[in-house]
N, C-alpha and C. Protein backbone atom coordinates (compact mmCIF):
# COMPACT_ATOMS: atom_id res chain seq x y z
N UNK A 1 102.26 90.76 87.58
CA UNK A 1 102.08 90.20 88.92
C UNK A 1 103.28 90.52 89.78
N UNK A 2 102.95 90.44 91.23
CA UNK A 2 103.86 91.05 91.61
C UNK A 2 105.23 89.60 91.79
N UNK A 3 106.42 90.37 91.85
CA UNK A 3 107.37 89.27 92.56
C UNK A 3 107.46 89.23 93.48
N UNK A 4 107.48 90.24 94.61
CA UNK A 4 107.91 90.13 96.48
C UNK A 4 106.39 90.89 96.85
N UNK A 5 106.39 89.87 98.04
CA UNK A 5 104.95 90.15 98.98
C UNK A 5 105.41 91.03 100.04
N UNK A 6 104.71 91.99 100.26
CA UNK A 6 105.17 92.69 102.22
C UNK A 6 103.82 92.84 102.91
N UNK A 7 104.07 93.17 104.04
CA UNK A 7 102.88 94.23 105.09
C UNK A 7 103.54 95.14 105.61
N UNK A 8 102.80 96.15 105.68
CA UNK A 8 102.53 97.12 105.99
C UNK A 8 101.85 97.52 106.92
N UNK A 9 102.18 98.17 108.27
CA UNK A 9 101.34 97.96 109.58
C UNK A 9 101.16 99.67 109.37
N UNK A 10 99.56 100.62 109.71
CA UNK A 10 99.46 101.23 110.13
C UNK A 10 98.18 101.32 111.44
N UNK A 11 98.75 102.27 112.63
CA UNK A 11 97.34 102.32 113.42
C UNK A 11 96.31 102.60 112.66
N UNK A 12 95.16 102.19 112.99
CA UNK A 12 94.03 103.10 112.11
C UNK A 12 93.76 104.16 112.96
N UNK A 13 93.78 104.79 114.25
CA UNK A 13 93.39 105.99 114.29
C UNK A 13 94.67 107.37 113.48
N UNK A 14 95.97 106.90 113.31
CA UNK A 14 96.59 107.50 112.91
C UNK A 14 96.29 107.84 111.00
N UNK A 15 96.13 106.33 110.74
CA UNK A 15 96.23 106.02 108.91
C UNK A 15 95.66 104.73 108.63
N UNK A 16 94.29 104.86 108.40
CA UNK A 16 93.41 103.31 108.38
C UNK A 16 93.37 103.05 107.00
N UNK A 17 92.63 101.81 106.54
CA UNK A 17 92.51 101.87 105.49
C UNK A 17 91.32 102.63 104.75
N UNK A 18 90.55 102.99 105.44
CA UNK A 18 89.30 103.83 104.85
C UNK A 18 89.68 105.72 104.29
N UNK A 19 91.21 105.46 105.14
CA UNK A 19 91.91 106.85 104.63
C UNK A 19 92.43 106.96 103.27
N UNK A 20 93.22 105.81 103.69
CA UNK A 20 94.01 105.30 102.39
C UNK A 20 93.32 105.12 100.91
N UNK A 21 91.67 104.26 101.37
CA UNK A 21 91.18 104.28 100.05
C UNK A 21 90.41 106.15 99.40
N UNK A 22 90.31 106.59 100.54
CA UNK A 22 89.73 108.42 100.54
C UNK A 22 91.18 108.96 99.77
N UNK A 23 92.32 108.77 100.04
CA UNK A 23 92.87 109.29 99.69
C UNK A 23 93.50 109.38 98.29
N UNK A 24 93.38 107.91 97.84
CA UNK A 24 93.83 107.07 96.40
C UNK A 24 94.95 106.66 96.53
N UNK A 25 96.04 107.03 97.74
CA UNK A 25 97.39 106.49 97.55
C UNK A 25 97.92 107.25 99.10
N UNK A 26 99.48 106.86 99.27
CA UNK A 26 99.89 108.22 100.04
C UNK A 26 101.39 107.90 100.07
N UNK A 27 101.99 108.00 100.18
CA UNK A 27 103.55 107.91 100.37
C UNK A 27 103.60 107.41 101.81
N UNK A 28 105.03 106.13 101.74
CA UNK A 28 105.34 105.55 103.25
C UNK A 28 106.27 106.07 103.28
N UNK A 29 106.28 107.05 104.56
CA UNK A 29 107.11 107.24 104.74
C UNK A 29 107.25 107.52 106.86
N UNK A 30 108.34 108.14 107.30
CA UNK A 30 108.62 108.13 108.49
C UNK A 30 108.87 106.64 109.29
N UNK A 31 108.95 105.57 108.66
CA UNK A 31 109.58 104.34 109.34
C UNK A 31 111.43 104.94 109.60
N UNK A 32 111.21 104.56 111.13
CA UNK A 32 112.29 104.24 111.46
C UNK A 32 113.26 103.63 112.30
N UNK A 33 113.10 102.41 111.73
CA UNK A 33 113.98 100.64 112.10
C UNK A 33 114.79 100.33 110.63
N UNK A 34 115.75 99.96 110.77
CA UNK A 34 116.75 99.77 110.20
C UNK A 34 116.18 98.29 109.10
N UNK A 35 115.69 97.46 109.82
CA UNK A 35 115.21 95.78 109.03
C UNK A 35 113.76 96.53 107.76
N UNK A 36 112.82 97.28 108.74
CA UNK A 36 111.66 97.90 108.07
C UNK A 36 112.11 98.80 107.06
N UNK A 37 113.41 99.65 107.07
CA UNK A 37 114.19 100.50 105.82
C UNK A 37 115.01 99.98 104.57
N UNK A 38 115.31 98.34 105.24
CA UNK A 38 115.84 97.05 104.15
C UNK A 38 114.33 96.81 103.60
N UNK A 39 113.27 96.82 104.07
CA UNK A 39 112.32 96.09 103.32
C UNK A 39 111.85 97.13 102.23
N UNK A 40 111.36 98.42 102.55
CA UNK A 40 111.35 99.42 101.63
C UNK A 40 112.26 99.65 100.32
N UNK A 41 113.53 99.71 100.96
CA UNK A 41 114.72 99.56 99.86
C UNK A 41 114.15 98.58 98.69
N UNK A 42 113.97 97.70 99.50
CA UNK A 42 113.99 96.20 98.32
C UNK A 42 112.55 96.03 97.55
N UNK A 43 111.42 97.18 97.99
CA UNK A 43 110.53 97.02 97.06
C UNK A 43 110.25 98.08 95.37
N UNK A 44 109.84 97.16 94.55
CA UNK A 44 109.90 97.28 93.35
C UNK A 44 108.58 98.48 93.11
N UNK A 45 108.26 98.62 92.19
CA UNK A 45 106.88 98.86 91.55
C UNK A 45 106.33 98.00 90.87
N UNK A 46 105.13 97.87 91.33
CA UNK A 46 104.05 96.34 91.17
C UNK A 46 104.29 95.29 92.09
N UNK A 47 104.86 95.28 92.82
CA UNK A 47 105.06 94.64 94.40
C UNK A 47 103.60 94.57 95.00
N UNK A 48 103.24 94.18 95.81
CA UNK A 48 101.66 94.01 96.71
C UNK A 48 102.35 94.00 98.32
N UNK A 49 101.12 94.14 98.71
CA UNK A 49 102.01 94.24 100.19
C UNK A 49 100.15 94.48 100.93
N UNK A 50 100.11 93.41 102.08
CA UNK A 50 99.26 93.65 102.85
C UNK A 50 99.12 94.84 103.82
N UNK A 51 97.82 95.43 103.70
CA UNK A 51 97.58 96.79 105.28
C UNK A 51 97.27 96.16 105.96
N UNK A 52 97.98 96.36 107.35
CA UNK A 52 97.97 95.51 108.32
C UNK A 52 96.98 96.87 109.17
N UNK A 53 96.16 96.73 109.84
CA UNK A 53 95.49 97.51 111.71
C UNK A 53 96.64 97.09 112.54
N UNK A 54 97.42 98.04 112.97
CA UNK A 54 98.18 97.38 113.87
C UNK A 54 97.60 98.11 115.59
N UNK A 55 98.18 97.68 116.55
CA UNK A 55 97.06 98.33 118.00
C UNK A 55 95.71 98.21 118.21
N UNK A 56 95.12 98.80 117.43
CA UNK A 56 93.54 98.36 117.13
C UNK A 56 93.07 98.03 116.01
N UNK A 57 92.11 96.49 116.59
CA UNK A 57 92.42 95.71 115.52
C UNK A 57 93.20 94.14 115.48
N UNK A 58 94.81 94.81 115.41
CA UNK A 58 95.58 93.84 115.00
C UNK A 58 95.10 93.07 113.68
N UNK A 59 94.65 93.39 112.23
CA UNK A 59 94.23 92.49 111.35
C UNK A 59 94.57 92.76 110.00
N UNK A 60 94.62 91.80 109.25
CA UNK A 60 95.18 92.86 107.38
C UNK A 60 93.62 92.71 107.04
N UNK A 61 93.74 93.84 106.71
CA UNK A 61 92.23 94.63 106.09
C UNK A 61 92.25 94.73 105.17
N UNK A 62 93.46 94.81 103.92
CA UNK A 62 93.38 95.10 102.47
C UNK A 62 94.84 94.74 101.76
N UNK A 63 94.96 95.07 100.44
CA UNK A 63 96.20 94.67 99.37
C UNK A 63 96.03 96.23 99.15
N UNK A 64 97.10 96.48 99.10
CA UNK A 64 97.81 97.54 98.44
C UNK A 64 98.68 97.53 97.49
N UNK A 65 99.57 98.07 96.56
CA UNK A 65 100.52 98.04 95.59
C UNK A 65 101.73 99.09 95.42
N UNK A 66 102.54 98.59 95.61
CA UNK A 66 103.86 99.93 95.57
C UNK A 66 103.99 100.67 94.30
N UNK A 67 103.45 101.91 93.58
CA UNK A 67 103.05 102.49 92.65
C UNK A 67 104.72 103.28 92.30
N UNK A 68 105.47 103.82 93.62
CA UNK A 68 106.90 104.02 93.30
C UNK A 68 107.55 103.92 94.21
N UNK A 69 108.60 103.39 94.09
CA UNK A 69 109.87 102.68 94.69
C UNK A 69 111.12 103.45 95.00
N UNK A 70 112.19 103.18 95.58
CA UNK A 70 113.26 103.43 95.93
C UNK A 70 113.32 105.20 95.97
N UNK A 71 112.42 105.86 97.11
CA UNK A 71 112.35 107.08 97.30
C UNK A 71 113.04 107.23 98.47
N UNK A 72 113.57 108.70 98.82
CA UNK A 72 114.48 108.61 100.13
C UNK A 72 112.83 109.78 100.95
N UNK A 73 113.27 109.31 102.35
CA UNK A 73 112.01 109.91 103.25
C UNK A 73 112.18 111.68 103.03
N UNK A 74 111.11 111.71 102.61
CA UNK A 74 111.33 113.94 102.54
C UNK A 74 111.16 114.38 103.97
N UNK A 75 111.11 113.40 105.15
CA UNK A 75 110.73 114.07 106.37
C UNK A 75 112.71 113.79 107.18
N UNK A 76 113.32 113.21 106.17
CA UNK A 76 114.61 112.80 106.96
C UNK A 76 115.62 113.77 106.20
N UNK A 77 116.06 114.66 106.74
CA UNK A 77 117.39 114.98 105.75
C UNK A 77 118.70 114.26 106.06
N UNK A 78 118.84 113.56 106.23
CA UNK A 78 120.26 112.75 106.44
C UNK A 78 120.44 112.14 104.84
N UNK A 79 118.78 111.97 104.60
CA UNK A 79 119.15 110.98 103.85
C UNK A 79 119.40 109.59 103.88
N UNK A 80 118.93 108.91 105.16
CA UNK A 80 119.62 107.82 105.45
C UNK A 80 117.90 107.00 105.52
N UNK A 81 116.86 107.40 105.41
CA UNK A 81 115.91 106.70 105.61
C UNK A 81 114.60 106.43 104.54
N UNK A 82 114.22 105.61 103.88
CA UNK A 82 113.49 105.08 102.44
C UNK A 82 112.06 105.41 102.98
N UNK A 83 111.31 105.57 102.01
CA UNK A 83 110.12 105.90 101.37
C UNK A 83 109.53 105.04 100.28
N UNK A 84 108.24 104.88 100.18
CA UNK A 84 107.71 104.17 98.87
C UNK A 84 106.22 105.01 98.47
N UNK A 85 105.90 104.93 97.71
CA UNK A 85 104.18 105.42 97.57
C UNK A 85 103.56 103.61 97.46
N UNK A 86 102.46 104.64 97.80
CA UNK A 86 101.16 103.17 97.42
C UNK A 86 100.34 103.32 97.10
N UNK A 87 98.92 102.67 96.64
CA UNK A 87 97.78 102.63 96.13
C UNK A 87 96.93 101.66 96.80
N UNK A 88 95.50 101.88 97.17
CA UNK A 88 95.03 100.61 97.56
C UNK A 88 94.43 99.88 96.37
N UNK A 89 94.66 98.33 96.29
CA UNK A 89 94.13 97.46 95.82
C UNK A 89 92.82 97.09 95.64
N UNK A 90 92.71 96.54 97.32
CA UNK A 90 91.77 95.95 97.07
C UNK A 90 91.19 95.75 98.71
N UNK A 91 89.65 95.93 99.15
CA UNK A 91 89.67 95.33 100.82
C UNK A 91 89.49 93.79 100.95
N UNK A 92 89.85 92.93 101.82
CA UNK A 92 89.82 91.78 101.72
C UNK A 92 88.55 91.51 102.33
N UNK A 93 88.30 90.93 101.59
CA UNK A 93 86.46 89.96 101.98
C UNK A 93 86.50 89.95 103.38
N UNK A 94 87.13 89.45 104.07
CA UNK A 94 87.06 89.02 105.74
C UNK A 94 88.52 89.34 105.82
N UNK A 95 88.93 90.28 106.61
CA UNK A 95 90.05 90.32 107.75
C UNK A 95 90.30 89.16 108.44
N UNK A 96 91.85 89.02 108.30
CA UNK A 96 92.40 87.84 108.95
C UNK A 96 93.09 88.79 110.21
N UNK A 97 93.19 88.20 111.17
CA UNK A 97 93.21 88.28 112.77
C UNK A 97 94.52 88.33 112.62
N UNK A 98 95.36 89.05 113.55
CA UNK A 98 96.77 88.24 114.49
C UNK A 98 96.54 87.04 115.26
N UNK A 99 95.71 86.85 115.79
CA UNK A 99 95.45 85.98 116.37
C UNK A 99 95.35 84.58 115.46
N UNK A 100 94.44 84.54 114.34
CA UNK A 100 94.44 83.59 113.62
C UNK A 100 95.75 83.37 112.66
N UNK A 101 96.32 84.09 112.44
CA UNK A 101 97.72 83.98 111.76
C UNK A 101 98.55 83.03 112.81
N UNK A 102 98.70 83.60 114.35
CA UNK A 102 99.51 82.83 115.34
C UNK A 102 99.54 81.07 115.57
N UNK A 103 97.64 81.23 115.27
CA UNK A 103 96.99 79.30 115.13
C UNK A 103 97.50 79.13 114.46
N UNK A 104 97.95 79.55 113.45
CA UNK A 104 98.17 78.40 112.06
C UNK A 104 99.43 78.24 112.02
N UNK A 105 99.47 76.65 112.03
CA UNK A 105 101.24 76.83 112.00
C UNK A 105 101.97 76.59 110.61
N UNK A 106 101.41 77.01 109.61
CA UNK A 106 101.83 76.87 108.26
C UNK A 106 102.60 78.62 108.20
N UNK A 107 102.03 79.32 109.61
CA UNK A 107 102.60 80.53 109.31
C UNK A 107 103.62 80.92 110.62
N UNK A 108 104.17 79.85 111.22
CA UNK A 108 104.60 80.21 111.87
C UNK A 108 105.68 80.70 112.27
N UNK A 109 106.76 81.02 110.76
CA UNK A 109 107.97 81.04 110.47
C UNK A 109 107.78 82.63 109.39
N UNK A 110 106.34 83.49 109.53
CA UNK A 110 106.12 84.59 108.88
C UNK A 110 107.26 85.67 109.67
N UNK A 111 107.62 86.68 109.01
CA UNK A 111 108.34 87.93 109.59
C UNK A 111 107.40 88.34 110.73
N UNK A 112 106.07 88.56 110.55
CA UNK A 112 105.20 89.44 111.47
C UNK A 112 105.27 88.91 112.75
N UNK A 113 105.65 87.62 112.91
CA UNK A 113 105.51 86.88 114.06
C UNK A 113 106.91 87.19 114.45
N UNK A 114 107.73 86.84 113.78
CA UNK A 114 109.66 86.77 114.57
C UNK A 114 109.67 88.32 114.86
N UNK A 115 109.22 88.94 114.04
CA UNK A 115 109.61 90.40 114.88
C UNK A 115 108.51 91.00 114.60
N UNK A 116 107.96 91.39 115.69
CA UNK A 116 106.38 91.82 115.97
C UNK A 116 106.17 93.45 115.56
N UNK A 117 107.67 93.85 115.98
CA UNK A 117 107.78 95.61 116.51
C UNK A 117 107.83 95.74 114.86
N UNK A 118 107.85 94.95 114.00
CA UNK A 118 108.84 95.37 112.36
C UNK A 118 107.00 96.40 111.59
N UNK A 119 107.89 97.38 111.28
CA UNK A 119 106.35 98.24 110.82
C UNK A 119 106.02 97.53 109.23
N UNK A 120 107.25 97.47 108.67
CA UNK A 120 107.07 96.99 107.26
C UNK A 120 107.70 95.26 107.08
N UNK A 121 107.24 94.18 107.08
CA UNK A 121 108.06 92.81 106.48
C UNK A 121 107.59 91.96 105.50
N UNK A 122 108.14 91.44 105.15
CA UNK A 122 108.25 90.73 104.19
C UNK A 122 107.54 89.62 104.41
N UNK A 123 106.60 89.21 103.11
CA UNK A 123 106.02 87.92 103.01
C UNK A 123 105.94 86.97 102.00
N UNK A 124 106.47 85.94 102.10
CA UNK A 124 107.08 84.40 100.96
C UNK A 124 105.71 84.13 100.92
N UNK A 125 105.56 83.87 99.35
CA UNK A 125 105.03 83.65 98.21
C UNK A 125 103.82 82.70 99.01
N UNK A 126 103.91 81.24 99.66
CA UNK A 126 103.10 80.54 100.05
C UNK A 126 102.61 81.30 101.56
N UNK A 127 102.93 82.18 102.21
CA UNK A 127 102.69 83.09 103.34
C UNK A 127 101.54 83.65 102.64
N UNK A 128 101.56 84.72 101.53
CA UNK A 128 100.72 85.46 100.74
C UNK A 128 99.30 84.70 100.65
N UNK A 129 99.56 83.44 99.92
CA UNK A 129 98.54 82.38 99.47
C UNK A 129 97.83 81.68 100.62
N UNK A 130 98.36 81.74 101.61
CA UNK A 130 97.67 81.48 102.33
C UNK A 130 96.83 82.35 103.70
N UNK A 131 97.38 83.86 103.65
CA UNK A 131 96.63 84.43 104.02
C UNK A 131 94.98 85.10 103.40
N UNK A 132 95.53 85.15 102.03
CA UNK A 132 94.24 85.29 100.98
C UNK A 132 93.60 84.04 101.02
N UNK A 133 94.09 82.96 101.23
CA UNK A 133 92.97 81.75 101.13
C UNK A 133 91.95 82.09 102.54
N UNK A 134 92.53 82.32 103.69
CA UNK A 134 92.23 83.04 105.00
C UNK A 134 91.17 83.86 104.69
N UNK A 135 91.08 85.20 103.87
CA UNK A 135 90.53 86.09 103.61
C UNK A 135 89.37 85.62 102.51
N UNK A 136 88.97 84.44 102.10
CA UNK A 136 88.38 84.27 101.49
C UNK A 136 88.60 84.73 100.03
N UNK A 137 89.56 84.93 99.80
CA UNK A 137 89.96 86.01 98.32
C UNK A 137 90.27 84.81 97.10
């Protein structure tokens, strides 16, 4: 099981999840924000991490799983910017909203909310549980 929860925001016209599951996996890479390159750093293998629709949409559509960890970006040569691969999980029964995340104020202290622009953040254990309770999962 995993220990640390994240999301993961991609547009879907760029990288949806119907790609992701066509594809079987793909490497994250090209983030570049400094907080979103701490969150990468810090994920493991067997980690979970929600796909977020971000722009259109706005909703987590599925669980994914960090399959390998602590990779440096092959599109950066500095070297200064992280990578992970993934796999999809699983699609969630019903998509939970931005909008419905914002109502609830059990979530109102989530990363996605304090910093909106963050492509990749982090999500505490009762955050997780209660977005899957959301999703019907």
């Amino acid at each position: 099981m995993s220990e640390r929860y994240w999301l993961m925001k991609s547009e879907p016209e760029s990288y949806g999840w119907d790609r992701l599951v066509a594809d079987g996996g793909t490497l994250w890479d090209g983030v570049r924000n400094h907080r979103a390159k701490l969150n990468l750093q810090a994920m493991k293998a067997g980690d979970q991490a929600f796909f977020y629709h971000s722009v259109t949409g706005k909703e987590i559509v599925g669980i994914v799983e960090v399959t390998r960890a602590g990779l440096n970006d092959p599109k950066d040569e500095t070297g200064t910017w992280a990578a992970v691969e993934i796999k999809p999980v699983s699609k969630l029964e019903r998509p939970v909203t931005l909008a419905e995340i914002k109502a609830d104020p059990s979530l109102a202290d989530i990363e996605l909310l304090r910093q909106s622009r963050l492509s990749v953040a982090e999500i505490r254990p009762g955050e997780w549980e209660k977005i899957l309770s959301m999703a019907k999962v």
